[in-house]
C-alpha atoms as a PDB file:
ATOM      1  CA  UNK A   1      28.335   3.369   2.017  1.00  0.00           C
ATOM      2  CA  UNK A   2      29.219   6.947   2.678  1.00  0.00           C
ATOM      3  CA  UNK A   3      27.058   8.966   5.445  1.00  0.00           C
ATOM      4  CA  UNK A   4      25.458  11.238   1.726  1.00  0.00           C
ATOM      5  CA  UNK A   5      24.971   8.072  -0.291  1.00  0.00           C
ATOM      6  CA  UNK A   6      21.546   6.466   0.308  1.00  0.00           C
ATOM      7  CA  UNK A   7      20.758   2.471  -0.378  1.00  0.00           C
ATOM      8  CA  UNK A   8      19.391   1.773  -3.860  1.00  0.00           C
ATOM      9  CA  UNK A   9      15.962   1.002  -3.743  1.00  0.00           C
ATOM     10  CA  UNK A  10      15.385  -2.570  -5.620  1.00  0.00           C
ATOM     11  CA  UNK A  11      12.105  -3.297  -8.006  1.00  0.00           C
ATOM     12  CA  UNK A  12      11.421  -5.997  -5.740  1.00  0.00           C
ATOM     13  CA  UNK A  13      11.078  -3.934  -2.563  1.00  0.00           C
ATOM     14  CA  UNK A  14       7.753  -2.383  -4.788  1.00  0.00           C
ATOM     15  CA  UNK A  15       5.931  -5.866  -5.150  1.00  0.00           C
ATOM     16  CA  UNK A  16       6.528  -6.386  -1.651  1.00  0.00           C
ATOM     17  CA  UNK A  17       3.652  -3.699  -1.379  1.00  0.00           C
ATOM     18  CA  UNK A  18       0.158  -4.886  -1.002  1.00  0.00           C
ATOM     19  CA  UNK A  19      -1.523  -5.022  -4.332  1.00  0.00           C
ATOM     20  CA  UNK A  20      -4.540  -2.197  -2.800  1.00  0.00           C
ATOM     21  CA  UNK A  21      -1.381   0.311  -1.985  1.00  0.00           C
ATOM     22  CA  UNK A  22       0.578  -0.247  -4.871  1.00  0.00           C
ATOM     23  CA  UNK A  23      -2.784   0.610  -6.730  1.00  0.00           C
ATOM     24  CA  UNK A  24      -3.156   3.370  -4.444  1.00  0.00           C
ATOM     25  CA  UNK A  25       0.103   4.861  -4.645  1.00  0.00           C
ATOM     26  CA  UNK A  26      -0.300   4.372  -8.649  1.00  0.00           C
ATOM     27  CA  UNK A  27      -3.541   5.882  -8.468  1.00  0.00           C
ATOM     28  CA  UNK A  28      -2.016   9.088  -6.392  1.00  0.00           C
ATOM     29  CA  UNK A  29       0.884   8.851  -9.080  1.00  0.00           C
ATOM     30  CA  UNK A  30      -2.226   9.558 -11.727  1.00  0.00           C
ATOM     31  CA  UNK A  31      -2.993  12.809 -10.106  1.00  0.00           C
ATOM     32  CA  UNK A  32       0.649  15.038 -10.049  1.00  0.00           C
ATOM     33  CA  UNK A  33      -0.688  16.305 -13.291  1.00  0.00           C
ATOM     34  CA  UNK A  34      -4.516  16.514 -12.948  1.00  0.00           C
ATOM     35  CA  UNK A  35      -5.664  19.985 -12.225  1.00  0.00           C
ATOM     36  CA  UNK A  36      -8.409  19.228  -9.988  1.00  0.00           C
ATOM     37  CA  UNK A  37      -5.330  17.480  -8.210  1.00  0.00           C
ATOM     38  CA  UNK A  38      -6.836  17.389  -4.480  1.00  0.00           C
ATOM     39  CA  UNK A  39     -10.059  15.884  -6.314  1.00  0.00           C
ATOM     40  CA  UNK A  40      -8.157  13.523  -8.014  1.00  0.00           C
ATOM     41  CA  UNK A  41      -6.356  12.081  -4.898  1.00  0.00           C
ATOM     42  CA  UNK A  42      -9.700  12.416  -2.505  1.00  0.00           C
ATOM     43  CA  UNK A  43     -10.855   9.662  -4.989  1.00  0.00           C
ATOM     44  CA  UNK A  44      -7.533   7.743  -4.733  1.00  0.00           C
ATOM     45  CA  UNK A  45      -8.534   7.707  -0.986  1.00  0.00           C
ATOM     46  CA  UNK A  46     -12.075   6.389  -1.691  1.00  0.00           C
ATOM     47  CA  UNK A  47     -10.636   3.737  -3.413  1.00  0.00           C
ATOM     48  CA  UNK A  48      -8.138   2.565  -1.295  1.00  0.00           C
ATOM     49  CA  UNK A  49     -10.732   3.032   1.716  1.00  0.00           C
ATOM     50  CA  UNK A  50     -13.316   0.988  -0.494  1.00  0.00           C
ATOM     51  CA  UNK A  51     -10.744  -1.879  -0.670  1.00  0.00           C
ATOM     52  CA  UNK A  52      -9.858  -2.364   2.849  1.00  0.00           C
ATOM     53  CA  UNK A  53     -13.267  -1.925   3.958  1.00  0.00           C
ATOM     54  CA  UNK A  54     -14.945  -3.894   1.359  1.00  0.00           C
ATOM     55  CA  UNK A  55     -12.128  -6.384  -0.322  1.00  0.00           C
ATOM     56  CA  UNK A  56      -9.494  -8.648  -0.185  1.00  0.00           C
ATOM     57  CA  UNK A  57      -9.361 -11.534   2.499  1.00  0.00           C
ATOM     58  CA  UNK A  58     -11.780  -9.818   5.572  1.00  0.00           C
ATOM     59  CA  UNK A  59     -14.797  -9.199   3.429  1.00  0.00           C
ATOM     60  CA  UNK A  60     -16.611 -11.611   5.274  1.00  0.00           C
ATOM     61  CA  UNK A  61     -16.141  -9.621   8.195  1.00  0.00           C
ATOM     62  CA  UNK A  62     -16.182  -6.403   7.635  1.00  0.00           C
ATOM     63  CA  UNK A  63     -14.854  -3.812  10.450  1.00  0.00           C
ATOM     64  CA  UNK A  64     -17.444  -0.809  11.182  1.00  0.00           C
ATOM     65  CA  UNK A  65     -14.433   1.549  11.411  1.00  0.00           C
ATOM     66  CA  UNK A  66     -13.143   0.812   8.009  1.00  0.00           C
ATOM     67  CA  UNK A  67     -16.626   1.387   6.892  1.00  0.00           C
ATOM     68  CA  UNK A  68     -17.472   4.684   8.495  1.00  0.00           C
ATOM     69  CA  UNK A  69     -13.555   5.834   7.151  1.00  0.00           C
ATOM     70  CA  UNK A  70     -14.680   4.677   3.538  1.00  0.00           C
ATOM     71  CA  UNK A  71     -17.998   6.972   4.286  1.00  0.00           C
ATOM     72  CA  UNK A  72     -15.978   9.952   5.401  1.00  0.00           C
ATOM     73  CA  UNK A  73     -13.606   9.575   2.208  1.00  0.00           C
ATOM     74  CA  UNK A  74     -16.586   9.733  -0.123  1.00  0.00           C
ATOM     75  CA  UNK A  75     -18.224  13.205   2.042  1.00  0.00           C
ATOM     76  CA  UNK A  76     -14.444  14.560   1.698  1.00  0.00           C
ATOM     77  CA  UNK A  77     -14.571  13.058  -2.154  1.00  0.00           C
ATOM     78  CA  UNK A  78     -18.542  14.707  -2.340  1.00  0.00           C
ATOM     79  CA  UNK A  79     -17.348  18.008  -1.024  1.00  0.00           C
ATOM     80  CA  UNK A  80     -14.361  18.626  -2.863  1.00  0.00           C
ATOM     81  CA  UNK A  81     -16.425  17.975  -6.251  1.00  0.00           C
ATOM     82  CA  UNK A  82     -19.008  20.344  -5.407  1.00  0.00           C
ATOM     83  CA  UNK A  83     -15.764  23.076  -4.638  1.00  0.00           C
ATOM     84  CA  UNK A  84     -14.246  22.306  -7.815  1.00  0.00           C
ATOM     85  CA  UNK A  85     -17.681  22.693 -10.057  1.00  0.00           C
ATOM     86  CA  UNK A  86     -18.162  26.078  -8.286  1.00  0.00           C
ATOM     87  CA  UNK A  87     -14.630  26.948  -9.233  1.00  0.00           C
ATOM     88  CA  UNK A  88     -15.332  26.184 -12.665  1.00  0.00           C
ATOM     89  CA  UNK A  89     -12.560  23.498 -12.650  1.00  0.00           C
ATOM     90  CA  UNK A  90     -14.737  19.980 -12.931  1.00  0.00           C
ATOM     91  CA  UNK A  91     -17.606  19.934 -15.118  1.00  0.00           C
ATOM     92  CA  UNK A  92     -21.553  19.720 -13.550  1.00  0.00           C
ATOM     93  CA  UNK A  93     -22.566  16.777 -15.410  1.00  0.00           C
ATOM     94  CA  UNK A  94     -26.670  17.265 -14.350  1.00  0.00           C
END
């Protein structure tokens, strides 16, 4: 390898990824074209909040951190809505 090449990255080093961050990263993927982008990937962050606070192997016991940073995602999420409604960029749906 020369000092400009760079290792190849392999298909398998993806599914090495937890399934919640592949989903994440997919989900962020989702938004490069959105035009309420920062909307878009606020929601990618509720999601992937949502799963470690509320899924996968520890929902029986549940960590008060990951649940106030799941609760923080969704006032970011809230907020950003209510900026891109004003804007005229999302739809009010009420």
């Amino acid at each position: 390898m020369t000092a400009t090449s760079r290792p190849s990255k392999s298909r398998s080093s993806t599914r090495a990824l937890p399934t919640q961050l592949t989903t994440a990263i997919s989900l962020y993927y989702q938004c490069r074209n959105v035009g309420a982008k920062g909307v878009c990937e606020a929601l990618a962050d509720v999601y992937y909040a949502a799963v470690r606070a509320f899924g996968g192997s520890t929902q029986g016991k549940r960590d008060d951190d990951l649940v106030k940073e799941y609760q923080d995602k969704v006032a970011i999420y809230n907020k950003l809505v209510a900026e891109a409604q004003a804007a005229g960029i999302l739809w009010r749906l009420d």
